[in-house]
PDB file of N, CA and C in Angstrom:
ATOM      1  N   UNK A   1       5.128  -8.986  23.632  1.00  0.00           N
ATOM      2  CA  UNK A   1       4.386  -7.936  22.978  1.00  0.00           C
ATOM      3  C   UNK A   1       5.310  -6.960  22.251  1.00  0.00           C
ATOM      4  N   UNK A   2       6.167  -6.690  22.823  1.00  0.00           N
ATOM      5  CA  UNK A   2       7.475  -5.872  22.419  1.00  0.00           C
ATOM      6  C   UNK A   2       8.113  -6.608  20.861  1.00  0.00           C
ATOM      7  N   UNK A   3       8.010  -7.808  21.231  1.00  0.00           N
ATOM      8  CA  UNK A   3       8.574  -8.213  19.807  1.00  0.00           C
ATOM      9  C   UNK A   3       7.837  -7.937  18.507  1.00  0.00           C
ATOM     10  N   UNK A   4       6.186  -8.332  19.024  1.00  0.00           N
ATOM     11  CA  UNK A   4       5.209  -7.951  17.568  1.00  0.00           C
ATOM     12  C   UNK A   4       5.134  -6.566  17.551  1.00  0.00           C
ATOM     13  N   UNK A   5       5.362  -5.652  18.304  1.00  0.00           N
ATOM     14  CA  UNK A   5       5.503  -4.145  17.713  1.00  0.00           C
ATOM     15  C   UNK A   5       6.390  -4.484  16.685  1.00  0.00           C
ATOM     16  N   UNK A   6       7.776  -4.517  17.400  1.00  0.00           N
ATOM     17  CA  UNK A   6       9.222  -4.328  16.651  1.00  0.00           C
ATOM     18  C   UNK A   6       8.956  -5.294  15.027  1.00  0.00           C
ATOM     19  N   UNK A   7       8.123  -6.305  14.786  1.00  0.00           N
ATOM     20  CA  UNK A   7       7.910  -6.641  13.537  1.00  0.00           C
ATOM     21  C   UNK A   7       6.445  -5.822  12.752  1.00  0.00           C
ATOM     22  N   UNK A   8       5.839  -5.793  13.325  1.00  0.00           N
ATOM     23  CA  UNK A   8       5.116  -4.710  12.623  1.00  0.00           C
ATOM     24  C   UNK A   8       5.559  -3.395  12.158  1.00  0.00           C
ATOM     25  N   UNK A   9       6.317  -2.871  13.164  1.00  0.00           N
ATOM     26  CA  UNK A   9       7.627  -1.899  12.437  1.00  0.00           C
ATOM     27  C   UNK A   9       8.351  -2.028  11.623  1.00  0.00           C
ATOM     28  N   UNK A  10       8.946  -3.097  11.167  1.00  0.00           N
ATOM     29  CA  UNK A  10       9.780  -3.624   9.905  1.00  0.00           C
ATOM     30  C   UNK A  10       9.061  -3.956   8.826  1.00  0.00           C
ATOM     31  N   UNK A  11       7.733  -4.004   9.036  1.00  0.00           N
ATOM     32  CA  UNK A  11       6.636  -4.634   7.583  1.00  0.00           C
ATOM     33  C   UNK A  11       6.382  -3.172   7.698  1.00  0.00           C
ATOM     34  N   UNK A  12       6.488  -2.263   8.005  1.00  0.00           N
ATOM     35  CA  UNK A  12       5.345  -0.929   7.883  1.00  0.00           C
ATOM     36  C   UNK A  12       6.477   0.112   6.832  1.00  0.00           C
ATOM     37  N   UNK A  13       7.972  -0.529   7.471  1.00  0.00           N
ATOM     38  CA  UNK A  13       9.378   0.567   6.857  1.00  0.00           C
ATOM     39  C   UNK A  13       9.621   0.533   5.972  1.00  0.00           C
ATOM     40  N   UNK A  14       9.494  -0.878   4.907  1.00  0.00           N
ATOM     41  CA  UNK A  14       9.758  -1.486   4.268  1.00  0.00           C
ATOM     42  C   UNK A  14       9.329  -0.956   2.942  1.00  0.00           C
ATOM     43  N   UNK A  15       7.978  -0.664   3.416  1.00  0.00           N
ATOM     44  CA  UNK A  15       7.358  -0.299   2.266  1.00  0.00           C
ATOM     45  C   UNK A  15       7.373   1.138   1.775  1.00  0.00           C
ATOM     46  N   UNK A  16       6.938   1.783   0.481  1.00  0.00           N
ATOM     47  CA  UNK A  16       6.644   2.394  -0.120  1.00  0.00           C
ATOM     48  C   UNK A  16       5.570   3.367   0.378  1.00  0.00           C
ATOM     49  N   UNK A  17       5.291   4.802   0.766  1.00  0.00           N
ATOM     50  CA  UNK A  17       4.258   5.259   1.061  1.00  0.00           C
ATOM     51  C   UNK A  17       3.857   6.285   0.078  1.00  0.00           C
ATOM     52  N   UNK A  18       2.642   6.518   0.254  1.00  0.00           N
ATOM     53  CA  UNK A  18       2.086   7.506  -0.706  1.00  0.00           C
ATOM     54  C   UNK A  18       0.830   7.985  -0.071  1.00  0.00           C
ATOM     55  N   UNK A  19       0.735   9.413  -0.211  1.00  0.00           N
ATOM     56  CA  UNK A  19      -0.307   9.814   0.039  1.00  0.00           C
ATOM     57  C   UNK A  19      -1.193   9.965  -1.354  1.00  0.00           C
ATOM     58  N   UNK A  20      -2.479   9.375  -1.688  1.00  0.00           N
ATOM     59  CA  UNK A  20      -3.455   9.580  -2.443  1.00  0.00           C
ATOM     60  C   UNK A  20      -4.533  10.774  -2.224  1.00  0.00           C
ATOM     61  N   UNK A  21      -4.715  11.091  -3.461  1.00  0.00           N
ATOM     62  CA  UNK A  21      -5.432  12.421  -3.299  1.00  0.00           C
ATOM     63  C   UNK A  21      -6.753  12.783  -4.413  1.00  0.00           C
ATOM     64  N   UNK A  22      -7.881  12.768  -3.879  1.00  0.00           N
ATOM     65  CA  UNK A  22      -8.973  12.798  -4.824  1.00  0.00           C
ATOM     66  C   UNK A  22      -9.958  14.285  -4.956  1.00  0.00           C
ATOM     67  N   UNK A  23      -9.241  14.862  -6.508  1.00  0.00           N
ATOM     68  CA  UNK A  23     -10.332  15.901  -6.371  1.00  0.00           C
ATOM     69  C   UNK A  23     -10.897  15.878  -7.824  1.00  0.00           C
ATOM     70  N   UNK A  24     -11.826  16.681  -8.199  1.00  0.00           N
ATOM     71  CA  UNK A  24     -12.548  16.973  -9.425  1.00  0.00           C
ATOM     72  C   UNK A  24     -13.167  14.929 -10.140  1.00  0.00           C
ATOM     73  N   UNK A  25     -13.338  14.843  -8.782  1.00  0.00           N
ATOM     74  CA  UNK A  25     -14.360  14.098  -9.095  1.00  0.00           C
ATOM     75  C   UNK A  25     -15.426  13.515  -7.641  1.00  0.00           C
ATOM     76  N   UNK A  26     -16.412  12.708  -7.983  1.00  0.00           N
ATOM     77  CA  UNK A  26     -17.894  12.375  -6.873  1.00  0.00           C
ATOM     78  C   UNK A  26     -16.993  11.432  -5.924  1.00  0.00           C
ATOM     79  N   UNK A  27     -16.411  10.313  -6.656  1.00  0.00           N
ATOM     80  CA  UNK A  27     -15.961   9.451  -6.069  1.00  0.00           C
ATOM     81  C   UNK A  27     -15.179   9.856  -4.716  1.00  0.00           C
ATOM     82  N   UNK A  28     -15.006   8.923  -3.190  1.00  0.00           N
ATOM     83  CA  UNK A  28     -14.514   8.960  -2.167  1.00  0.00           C
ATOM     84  C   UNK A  28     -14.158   8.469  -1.702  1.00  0.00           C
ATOM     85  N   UNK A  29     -13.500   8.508  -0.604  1.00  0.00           N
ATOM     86  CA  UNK A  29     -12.839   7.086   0.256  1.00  0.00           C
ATOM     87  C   UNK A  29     -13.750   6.636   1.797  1.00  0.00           C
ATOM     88  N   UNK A  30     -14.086   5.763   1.480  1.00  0.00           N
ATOM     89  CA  UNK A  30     -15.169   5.101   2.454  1.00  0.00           C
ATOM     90  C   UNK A  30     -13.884   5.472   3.974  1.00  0.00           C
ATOM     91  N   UNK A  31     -14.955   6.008   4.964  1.00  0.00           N
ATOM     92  CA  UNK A  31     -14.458   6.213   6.360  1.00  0.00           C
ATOM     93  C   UNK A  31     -15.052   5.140   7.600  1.00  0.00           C
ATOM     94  N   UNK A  32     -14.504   4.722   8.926  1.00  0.00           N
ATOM     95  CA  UNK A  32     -15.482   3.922   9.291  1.00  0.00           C
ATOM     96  C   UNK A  32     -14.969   3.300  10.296  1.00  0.00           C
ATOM     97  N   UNK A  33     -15.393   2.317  11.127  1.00  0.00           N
ATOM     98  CA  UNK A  33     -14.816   2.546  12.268  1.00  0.00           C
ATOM     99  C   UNK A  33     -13.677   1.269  12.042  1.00  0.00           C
ATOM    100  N   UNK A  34     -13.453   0.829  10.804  1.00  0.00           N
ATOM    101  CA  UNK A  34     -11.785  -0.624  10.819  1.00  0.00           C
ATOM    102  C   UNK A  34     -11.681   0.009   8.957  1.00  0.00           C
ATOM    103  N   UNK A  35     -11.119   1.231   9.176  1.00  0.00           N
ATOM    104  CA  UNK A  35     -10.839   1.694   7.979  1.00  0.00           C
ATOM    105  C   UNK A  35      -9.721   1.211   7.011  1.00  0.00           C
ATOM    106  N   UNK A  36      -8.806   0.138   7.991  1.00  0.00           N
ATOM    107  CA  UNK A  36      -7.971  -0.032   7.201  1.00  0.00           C
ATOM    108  C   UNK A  36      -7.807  -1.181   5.843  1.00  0.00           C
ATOM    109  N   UNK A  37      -7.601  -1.170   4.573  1.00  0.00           N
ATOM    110  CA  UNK A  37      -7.760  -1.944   3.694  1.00  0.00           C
ATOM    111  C   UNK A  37      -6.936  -3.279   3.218  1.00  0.00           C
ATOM    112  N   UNK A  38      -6.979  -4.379   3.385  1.00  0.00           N
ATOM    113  CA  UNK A  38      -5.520  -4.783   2.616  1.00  0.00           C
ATOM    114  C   UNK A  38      -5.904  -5.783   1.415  1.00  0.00           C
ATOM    115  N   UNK A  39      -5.104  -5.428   0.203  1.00  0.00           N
ATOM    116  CA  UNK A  39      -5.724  -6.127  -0.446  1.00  0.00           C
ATOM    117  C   UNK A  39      -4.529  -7.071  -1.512  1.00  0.00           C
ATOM    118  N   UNK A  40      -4.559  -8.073  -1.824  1.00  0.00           N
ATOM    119  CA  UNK A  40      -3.835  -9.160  -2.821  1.00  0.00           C
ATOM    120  C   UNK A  40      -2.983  -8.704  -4.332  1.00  0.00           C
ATOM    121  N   UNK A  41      -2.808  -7.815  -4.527  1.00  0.00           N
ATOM    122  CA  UNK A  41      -2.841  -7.687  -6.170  1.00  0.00           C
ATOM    123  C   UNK A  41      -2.168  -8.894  -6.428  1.00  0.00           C
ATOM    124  N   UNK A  42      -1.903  -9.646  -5.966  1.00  0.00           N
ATOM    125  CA  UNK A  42      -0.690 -10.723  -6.512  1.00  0.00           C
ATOM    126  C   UNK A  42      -1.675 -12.112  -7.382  1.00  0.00           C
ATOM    127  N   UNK A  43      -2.833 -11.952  -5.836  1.00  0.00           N
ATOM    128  CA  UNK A  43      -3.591 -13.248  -5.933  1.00  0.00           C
ATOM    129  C   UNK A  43      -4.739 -12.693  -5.533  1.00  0.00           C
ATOM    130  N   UNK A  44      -5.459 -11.564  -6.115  1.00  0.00           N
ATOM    131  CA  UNK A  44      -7.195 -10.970  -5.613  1.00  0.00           C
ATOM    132  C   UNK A  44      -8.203 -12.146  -5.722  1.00  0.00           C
ATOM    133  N   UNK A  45      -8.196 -13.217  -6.012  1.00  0.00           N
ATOM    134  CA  UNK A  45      -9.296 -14.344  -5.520  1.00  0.00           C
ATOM    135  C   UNK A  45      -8.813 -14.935  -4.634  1.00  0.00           C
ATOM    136  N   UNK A  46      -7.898 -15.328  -4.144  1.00  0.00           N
ATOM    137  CA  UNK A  46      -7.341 -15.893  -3.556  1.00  0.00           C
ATOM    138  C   UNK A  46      -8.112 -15.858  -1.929  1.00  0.00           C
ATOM    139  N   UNK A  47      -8.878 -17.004  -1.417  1.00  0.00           N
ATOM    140  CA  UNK A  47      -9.305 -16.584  -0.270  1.00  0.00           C
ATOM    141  C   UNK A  47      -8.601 -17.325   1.047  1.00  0.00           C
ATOM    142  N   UNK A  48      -8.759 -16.459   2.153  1.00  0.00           N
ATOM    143  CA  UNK A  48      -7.727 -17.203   3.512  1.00  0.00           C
ATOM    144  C   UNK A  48      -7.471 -15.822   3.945  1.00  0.00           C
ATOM    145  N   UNK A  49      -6.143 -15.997   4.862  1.00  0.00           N
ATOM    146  CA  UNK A  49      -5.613 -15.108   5.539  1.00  0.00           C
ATOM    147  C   UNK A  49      -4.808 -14.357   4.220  1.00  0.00           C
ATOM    148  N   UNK A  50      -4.726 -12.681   5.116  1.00  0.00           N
ATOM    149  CA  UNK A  50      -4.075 -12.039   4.195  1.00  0.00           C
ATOM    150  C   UNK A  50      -3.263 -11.140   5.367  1.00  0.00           C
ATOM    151  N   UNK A  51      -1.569 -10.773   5.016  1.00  0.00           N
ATOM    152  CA  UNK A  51      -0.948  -9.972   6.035  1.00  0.00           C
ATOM    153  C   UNK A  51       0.049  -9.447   5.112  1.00  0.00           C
ATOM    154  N   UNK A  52       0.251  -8.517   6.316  1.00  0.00           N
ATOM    155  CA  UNK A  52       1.680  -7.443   5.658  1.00  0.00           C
ATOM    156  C   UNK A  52       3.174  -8.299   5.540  1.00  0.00           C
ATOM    157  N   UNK A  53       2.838  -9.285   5.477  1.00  0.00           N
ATOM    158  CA  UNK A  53       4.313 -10.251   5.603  1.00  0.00           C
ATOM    159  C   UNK A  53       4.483 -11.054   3.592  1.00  0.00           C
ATOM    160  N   UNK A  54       3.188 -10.491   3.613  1.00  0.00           N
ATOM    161  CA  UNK A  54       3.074 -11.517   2.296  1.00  0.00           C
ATOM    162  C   UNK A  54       3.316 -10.640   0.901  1.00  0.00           C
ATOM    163  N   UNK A  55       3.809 -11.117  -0.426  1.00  0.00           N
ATOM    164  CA  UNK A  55       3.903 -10.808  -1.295  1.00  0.00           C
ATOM    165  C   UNK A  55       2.354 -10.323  -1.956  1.00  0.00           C
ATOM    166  N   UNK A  56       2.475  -8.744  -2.558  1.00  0.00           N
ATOM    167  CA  UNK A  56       1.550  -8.237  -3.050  1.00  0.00           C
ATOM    168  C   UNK A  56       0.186  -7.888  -2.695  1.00  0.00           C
ATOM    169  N   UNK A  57       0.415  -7.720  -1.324  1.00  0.00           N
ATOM    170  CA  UNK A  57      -0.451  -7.150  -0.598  1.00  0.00           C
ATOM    171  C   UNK A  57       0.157  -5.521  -0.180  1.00  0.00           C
ATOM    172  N   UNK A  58      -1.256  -4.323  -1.176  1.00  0.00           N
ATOM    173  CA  UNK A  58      -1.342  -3.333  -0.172  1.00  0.00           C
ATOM    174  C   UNK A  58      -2.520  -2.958   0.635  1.00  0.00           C
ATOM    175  N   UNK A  59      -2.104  -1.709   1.189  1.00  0.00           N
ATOM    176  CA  UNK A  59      -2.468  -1.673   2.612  1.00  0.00           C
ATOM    177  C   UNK A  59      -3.011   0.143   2.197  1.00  0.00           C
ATOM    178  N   UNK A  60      -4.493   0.400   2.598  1.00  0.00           N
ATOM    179  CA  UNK A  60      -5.554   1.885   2.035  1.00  0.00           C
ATOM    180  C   UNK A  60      -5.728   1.949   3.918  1.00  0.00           C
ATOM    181  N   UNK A  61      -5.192   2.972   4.296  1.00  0.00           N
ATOM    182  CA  UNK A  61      -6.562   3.435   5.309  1.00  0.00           C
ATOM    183  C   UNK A  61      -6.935   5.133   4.636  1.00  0.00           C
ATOM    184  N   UNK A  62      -7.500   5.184   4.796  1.00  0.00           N
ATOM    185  CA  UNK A  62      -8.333   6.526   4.727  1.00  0.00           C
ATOM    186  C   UNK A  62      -7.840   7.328   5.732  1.00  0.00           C
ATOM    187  N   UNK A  63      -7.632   8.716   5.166  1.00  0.00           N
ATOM    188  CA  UNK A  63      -7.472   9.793   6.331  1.00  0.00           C
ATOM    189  C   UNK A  63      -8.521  10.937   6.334  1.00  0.00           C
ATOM    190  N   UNK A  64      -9.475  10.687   5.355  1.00  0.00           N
ATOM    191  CA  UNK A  64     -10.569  12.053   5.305  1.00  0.00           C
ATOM    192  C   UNK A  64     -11.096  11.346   3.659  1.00  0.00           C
ATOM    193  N   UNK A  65     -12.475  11.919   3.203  1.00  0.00           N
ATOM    194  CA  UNK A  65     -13.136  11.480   2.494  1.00  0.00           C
ATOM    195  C   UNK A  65     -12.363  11.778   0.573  1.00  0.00           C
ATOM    196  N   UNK A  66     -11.122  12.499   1.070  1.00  0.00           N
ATOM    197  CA  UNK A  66     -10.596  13.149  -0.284  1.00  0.00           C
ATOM    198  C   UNK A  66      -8.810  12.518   0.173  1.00  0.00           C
ATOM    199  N   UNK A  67      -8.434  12.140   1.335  1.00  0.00           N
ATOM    200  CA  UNK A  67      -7.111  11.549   1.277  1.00  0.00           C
ATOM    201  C   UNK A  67      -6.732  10.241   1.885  1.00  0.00           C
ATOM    202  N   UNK A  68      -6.074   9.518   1.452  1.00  0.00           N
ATOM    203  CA  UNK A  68      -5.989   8.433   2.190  1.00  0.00           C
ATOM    204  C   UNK A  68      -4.277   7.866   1.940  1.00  0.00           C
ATOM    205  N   UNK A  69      -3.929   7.310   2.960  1.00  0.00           N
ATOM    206  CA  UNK A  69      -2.321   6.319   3.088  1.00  0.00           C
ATOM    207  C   UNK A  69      -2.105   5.302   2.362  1.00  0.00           C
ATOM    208  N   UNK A  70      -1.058   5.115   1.149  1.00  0.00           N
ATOM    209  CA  UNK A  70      -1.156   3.702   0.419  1.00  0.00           C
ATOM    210  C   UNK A  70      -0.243   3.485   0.549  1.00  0.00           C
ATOM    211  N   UNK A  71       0.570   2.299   1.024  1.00  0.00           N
ATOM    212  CA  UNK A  71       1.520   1.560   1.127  1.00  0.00           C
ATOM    213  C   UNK A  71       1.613   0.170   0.474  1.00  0.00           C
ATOM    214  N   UNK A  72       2.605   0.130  -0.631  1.00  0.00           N
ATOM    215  CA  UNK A  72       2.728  -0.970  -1.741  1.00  0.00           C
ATOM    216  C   UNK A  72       3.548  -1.855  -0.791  1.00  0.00           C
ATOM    217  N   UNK A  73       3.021  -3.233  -1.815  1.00  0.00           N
ATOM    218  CA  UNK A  73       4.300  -4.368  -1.101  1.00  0.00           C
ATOM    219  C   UNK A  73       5.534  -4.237  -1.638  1.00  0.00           C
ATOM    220  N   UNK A  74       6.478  -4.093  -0.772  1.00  0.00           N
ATOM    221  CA  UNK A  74       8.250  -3.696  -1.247  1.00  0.00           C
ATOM    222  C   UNK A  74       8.626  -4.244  -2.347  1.00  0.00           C
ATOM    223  N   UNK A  75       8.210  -5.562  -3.132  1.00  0.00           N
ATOM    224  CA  UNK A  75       8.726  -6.505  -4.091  1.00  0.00           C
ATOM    225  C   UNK A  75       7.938  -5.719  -5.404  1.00  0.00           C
ATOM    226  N   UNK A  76       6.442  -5.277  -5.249  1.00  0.00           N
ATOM    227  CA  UNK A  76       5.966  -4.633  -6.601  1.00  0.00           C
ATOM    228  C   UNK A  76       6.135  -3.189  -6.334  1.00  0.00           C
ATOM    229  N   UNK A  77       6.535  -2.292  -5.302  1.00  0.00           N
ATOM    230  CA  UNK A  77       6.938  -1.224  -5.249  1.00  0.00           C
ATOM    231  C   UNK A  77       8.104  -1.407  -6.066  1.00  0.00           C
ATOM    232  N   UNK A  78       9.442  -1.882  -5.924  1.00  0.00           N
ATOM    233  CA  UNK A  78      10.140  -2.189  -6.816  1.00  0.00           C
ATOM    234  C   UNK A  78       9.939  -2.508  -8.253  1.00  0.00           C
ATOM    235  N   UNK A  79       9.306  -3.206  -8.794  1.00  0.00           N
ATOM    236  CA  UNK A  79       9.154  -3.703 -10.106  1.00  0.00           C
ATOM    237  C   UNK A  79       8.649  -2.101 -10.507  1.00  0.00           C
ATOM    238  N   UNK A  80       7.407  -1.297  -9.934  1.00  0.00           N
ATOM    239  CA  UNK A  80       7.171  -0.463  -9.970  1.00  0.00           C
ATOM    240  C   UNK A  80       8.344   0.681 -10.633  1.00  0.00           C
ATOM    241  N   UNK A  81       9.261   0.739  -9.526  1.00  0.00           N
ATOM    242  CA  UNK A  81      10.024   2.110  -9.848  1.00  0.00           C
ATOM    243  C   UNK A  81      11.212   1.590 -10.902  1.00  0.00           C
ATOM    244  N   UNK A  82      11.477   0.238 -10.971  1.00  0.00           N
ATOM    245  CA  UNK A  82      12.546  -0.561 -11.879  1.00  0.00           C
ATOM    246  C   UNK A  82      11.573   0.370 -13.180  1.00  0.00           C
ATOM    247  N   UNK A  83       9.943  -0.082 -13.425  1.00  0.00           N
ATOM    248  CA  UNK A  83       9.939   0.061 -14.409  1.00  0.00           C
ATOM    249  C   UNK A  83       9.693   1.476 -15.267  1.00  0.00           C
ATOM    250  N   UNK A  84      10.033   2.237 -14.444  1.00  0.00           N
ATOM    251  CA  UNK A  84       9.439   4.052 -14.419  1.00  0.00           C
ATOM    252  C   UNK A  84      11.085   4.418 -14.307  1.00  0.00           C
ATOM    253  N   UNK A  85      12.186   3.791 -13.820  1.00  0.00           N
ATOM    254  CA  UNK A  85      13.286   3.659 -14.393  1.00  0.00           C
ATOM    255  C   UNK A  85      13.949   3.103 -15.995  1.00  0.00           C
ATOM    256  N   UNK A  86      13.602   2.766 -16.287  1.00  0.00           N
ATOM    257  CA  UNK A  86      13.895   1.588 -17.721  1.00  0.00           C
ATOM    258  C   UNK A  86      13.016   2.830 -18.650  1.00  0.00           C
ATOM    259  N   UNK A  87      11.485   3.179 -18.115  1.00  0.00           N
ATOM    260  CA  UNK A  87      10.856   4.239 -19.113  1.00  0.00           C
ATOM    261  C   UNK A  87      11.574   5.853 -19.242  1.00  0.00           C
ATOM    262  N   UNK A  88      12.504   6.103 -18.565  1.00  0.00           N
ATOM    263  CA  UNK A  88      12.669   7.454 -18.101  1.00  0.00           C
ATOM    264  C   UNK A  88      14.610   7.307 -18.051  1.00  0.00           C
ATOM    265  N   UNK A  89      14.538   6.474 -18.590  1.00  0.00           N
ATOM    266  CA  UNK A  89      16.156   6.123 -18.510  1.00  0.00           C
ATOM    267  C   UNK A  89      16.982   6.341 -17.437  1.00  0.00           C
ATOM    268  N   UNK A  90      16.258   6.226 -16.427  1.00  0.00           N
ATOM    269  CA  UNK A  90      17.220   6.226 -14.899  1.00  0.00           C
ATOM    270  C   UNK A  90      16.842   7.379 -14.178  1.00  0.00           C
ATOM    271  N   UNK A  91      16.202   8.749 -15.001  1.00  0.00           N
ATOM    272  CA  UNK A  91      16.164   9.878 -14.203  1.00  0.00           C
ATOM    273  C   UNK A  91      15.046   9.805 -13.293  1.00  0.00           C
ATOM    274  N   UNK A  92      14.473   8.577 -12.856  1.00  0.00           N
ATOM    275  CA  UNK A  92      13.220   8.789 -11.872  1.00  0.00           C
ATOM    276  C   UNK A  92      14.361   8.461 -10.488  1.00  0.00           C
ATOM    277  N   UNK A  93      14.018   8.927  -9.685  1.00  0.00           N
ATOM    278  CA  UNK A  93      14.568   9.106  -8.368  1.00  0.00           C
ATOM    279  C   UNK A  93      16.025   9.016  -8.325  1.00  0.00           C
TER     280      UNK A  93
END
């Protein structure tokens, strides 16, 4: 049991976090009792199993109807900041 903590800890570090934040508009973040989201950007039809081990999967839970936790997959978190680097000539982070 000790071991699947200690790897669920290494898929959770890995990644990118962000807190999301919704105001001046209706829209919300669904609350509930398996709030947490994970979803494909890599392969969104793609049906089967889906985990934090895999390429282009992130991960929404909700923390209140206006904030919620987003954590990108490390490989497009990267491409991500590569490319907000290349636009900004290096001065992003």
């Amino acid at each position: 049991m000790l071991a699947d903590v200690a790897k669920l800890a290494s898929l959770l570090t890995v990644r990118r976090w962000a807190l999301l934040a919704i105001d001046d508009c209706e829209e919300r973040f669904y609350l509930g009792d398996n709030p947490v989201v994970l979803q494909d950007i890599e392969n969104p039809s793609a049906e089967g199993e889906i985990g934090l081990d895999m390429k282009g999967v992130e991960v929404f839970l909700p923390l209140s109807p206006t904030f919620a936790l987003y954590m990108i997959c490390p490989t497009i978190g990267k491409e991500i900041v590569e490319g907000y680097k290349k636009k900004y000539n290096d001065d992003f982070y």
